[in-house]
PDB file of N, CA and C in Angstrom:
ATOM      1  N   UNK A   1      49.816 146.990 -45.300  1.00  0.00           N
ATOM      2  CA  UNK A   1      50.868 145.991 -45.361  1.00  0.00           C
ATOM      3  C   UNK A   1      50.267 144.694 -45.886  1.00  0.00           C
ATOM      4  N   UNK A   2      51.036 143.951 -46.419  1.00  0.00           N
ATOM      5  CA  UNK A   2      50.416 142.572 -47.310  1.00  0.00           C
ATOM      6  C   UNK A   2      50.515 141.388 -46.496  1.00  0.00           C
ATOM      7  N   UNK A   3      50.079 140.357 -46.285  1.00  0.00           N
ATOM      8  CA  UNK A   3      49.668 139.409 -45.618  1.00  0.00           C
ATOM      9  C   UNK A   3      50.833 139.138 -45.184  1.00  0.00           C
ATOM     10  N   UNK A   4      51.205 138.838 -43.876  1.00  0.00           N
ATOM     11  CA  UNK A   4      52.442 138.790 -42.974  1.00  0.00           C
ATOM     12  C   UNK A   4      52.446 137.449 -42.420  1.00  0.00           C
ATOM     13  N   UNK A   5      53.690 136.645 -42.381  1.00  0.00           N
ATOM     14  CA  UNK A   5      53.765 135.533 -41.162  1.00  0.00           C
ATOM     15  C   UNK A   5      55.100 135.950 -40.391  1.00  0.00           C
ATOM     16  N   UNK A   6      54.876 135.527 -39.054  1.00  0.00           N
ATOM     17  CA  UNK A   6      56.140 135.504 -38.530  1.00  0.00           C
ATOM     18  C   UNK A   6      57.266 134.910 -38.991  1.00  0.00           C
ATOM     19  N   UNK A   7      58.410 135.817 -38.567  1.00  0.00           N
ATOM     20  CA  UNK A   7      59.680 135.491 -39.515  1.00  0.00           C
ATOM     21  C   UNK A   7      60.769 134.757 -38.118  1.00  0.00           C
ATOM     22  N   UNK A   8      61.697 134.788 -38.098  1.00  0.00           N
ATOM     23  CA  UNK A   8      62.521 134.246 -36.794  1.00  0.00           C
ATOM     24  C   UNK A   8      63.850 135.076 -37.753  1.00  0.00           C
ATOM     25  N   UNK A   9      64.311 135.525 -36.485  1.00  0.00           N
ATOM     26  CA  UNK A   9      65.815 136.213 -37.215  1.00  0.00           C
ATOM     27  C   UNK A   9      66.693 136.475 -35.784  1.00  0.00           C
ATOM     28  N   UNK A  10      68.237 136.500 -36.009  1.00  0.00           N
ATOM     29  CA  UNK A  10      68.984 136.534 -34.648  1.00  0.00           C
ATOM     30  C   UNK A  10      69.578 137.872 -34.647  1.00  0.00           C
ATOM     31  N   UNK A  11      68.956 138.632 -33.610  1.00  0.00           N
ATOM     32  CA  UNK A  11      69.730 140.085 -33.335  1.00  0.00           C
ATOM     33  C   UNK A  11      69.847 139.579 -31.652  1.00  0.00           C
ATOM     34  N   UNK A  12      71.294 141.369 -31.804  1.00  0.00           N
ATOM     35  CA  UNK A  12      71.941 140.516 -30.232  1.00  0.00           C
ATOM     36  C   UNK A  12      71.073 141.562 -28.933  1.00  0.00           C
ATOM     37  N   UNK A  13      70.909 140.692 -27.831  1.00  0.00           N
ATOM     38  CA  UNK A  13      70.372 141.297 -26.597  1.00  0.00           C
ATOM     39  C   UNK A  13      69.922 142.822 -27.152  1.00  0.00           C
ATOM     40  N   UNK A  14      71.231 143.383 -26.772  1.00  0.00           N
ATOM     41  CA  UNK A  14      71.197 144.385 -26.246  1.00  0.00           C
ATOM     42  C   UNK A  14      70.574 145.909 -27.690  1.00  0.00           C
ATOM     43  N   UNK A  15      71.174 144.946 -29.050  1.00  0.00           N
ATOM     44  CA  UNK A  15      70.567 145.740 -29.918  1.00  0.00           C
ATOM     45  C   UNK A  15      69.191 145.528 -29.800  1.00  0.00           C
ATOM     46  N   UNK A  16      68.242 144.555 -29.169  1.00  0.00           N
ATOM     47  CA  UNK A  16      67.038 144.635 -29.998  1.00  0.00           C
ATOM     48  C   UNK A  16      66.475 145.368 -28.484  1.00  0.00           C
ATOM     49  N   UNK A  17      66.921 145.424 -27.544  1.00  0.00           N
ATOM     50  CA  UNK A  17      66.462 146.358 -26.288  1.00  0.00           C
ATOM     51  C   UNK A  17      66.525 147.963 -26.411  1.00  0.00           C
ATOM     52  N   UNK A  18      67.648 148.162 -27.347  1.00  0.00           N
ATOM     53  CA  UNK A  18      67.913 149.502 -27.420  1.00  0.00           C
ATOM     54  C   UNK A  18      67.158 150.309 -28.882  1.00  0.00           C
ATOM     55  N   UNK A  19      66.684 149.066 -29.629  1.00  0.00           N
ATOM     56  CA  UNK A  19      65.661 148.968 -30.754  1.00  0.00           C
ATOM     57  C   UNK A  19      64.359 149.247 -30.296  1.00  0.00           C
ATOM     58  N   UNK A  20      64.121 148.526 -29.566  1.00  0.00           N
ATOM     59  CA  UNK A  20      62.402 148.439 -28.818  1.00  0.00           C
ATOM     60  C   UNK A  20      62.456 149.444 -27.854  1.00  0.00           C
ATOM     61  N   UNK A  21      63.770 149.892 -27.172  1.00  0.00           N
ATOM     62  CA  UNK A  21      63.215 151.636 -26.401  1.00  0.00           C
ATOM     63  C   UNK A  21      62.977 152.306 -27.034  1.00  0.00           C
ATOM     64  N   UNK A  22      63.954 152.939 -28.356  1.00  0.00           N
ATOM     65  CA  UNK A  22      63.416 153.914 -29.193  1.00  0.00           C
ATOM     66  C   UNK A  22      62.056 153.596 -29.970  1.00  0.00           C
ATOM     67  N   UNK A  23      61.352 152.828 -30.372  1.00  0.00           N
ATOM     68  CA  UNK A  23      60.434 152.701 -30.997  1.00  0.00           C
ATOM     69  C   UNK A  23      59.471 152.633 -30.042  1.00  0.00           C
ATOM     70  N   UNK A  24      59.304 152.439 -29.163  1.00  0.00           N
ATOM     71  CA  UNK A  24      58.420 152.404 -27.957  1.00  0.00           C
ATOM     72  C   UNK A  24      58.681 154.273 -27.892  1.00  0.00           C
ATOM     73  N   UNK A  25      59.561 154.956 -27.393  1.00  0.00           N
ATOM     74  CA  UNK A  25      59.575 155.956 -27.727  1.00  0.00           C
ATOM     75  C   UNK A  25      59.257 157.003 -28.817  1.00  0.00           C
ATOM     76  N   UNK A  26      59.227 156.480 -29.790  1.00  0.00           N
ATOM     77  CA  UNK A  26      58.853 157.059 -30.770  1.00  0.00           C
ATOM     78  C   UNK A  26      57.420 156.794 -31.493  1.00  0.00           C
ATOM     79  N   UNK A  27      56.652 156.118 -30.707  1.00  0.00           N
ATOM     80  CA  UNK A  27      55.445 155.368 -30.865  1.00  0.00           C
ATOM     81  C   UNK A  27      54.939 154.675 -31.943  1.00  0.00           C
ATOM     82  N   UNK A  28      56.259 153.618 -32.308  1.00  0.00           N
ATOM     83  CA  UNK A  28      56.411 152.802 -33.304  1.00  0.00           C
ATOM     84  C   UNK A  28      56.196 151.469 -32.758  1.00  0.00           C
ATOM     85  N   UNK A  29      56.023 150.284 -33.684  1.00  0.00           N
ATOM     86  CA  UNK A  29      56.424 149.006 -33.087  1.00  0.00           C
ATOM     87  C   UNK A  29      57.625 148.491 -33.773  1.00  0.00           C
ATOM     88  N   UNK A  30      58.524 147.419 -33.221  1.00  0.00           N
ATOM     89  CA  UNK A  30      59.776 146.924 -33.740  1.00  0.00           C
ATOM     90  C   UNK A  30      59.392 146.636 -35.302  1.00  0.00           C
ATOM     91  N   UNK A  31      57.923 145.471 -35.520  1.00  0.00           N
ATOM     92  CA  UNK A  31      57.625 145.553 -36.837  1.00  0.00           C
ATOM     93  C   UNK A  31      57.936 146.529 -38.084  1.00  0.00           C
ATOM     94  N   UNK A  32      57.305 147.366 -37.318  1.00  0.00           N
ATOM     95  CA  UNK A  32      57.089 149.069 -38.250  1.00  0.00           C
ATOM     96  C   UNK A  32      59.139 149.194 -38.711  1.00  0.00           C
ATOM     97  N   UNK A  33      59.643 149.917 -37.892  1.00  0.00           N
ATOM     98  CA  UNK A  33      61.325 150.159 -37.933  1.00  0.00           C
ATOM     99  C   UNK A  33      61.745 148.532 -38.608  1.00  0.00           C
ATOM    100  N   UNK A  34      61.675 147.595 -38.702  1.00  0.00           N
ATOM    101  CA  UNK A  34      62.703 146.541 -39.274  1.00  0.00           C
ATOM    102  C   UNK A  34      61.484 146.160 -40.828  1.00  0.00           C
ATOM    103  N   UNK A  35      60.206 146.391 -41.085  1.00  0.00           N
ATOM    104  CA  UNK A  35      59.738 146.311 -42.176  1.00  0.00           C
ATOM    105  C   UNK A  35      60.568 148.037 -42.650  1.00  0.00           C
ATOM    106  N   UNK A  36      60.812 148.768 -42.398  1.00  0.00           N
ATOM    107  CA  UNK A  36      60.862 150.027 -42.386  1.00  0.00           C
ATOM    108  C   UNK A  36      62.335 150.146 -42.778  1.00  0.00           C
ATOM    109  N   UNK A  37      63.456 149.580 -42.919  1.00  0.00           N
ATOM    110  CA  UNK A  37      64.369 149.817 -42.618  1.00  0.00           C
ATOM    111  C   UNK A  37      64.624 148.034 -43.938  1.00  0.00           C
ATOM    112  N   UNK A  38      64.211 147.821 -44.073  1.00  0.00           N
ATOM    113  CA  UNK A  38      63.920 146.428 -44.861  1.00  0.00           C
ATOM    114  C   UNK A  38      63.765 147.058 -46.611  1.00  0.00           C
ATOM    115  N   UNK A  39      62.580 147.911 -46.546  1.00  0.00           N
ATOM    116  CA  UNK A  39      62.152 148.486 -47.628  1.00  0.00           C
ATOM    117  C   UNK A  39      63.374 149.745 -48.139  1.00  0.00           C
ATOM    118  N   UNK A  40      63.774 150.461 -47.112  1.00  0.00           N
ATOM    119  CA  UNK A  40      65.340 151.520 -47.679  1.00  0.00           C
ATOM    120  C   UNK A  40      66.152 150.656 -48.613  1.00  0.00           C
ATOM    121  N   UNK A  41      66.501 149.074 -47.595  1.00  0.00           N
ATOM    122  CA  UNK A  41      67.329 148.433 -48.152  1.00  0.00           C
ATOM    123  C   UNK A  41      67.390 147.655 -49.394  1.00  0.00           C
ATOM    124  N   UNK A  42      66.353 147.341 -49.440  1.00  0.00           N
ATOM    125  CA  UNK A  42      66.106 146.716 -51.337  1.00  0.00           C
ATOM    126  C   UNK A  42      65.753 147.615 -52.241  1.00  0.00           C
ATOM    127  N   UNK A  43      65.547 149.126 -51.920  1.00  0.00           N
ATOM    128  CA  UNK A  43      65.510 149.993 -52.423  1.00  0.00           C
ATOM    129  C   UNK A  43      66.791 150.813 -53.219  1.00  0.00           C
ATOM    130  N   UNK A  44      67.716 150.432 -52.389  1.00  0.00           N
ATOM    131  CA  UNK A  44      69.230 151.012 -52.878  1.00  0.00           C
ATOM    132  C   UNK A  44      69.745 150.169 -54.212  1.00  0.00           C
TER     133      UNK A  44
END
């Protein structure tokens, strides 16, 4: 991954809890899934 700074962005409660179980579950970090899900999208 290329040199990173923290970003600030507004997601609600309960999505970013139900974000961070599955990726905690899936032995991801939130980083990974929203860079991850970032790259699909400028891809289309």
């Amino acid at each position: 991954m290329a040199d990173t700074r923290p970003k600030s962005l507004r997601i609600p409660d309960d999505l970013w809890a139900a974000a961070l179980e599955k990726a905690q579950a899936e032995g991801r970090t939130l980083t990974d899934v929203v860079v991850t899900a970032l790259e699909r999208y400028v891809k289309r």
